[in-house]
C-alpha atoms as a PDB file:
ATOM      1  CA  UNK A   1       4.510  -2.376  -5.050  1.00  0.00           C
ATOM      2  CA  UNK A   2       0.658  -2.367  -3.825  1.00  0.00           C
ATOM      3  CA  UNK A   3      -0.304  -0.307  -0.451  1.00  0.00           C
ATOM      4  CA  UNK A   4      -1.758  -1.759   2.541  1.00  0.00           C
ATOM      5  CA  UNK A   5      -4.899   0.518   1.421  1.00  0.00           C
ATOM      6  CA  UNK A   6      -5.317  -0.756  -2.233  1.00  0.00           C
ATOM      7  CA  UNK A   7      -4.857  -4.399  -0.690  1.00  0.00           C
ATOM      8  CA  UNK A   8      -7.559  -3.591   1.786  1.00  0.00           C
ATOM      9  CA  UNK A   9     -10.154  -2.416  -1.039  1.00  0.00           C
ATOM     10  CA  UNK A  10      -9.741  -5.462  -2.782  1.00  0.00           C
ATOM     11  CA  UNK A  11     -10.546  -7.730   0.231  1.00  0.00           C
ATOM     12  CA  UNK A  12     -13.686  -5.480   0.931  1.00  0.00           C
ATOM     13  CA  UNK A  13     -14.870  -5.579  -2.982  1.00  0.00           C
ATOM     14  CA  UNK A  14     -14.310  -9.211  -2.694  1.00  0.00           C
ATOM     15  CA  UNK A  15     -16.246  -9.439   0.385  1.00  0.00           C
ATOM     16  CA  UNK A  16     -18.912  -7.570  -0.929  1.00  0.00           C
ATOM     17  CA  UNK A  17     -19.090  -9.205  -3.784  1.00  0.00           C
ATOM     18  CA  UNK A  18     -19.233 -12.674  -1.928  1.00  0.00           C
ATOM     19  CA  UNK A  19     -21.974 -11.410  -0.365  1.00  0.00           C
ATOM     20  CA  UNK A  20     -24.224 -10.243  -2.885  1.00  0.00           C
ATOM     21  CA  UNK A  21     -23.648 -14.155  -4.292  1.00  0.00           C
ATOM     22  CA  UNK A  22     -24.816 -15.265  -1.049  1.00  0.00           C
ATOM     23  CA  UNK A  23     -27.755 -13.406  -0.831  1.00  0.00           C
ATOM     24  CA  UNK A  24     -28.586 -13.921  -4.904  1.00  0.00           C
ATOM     25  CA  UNK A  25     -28.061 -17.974  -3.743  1.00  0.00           C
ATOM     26  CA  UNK A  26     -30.216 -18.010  -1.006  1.00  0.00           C
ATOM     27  CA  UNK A  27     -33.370 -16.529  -3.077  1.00  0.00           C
ATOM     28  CA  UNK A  28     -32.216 -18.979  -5.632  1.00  0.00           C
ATOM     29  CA  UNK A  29     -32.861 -21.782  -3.035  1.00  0.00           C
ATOM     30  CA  UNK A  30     -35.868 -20.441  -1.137  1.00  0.00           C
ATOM     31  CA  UNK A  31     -37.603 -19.947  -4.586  1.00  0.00           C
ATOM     32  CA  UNK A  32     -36.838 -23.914  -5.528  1.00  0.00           C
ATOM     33  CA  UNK A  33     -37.793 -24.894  -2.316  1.00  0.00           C
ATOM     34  CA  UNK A  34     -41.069 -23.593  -2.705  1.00  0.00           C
ATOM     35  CA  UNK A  35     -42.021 -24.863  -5.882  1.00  0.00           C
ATOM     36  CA  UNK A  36     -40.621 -28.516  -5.094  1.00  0.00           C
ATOM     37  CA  UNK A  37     -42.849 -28.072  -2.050  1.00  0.00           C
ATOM     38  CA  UNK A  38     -46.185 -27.132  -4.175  1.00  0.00           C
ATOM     39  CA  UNK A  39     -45.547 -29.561  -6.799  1.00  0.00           C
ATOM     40  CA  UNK A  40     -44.203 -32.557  -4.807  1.00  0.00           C
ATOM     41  CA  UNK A  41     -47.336 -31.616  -2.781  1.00  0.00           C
ATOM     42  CA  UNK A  42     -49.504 -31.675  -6.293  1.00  0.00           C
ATOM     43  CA  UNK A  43     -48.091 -35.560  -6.733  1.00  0.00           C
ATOM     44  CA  UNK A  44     -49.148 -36.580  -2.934  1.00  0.00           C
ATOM     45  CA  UNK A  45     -52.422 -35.384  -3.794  1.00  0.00           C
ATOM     46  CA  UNK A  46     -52.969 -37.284  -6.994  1.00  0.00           C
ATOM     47  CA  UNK A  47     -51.486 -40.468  -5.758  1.00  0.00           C
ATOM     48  CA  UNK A  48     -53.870 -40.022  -2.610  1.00  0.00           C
ATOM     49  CA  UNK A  49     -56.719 -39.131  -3.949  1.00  0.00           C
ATOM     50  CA  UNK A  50     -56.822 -40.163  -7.780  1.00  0.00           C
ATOM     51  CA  UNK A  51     -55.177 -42.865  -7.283  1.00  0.00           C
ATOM     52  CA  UNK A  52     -56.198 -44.885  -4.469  1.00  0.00           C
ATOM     53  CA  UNK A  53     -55.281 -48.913  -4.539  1.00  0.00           C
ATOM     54  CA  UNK A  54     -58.279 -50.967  -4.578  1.00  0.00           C
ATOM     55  CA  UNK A  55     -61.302 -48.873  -4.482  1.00  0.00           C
ATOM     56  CA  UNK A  56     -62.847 -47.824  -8.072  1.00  0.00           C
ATOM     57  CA  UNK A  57     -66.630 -46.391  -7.202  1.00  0.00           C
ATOM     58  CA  UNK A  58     -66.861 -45.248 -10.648  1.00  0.00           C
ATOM     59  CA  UNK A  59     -64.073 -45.891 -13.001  1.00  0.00           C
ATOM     60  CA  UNK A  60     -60.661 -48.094 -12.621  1.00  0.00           C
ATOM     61  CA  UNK A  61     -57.874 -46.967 -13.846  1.00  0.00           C
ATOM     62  CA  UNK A  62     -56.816 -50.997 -13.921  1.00  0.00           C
ATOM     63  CA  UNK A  63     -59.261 -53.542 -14.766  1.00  0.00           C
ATOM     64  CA  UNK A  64     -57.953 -56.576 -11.963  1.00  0.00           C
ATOM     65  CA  UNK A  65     -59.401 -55.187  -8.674  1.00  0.00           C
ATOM     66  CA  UNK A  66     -61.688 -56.631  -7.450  1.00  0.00           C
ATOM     67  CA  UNK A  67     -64.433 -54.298  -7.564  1.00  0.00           C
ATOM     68  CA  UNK A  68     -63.161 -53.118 -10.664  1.00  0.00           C
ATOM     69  CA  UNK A  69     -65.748 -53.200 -13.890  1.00  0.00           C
ATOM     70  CA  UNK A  70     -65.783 -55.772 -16.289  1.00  0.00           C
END
């Protein structure tokens, strides 16, 4: 039959080890959070910038706007 103390260092291992897959998931998700943030941030950009409906000063990327070159 198991002691009360053996008992008790299995729910503190447990705990600790828990823990330690807490902290290890947490990294995990700050890490992923920042690169979704930089690249989703990368697309805005492009599809702001690069990509703007309608207005083609130099070069279209589609040849049906209106001020789009022939």
């Amino acid at each position: 039959m198991k002691s009360k103390k053996g008992r008790g260092q299995a729910t503190v291992e447990y705990i600790f080890i828990l823990a330690f897959a807490a902290f290890i998931g947490r990294a995990a998700l700050l890490q992923f959070r920042k690169f979704f943030q930089t690249e989703m941030g990368k697309v805005g950009h492009e599809l702001s910038v690069h990509l703007t409906v309608g207005v083609c000063p130099r070069n279209c990327f589609f040849d049906k706007y209106k001020n789009g070159f022939q």
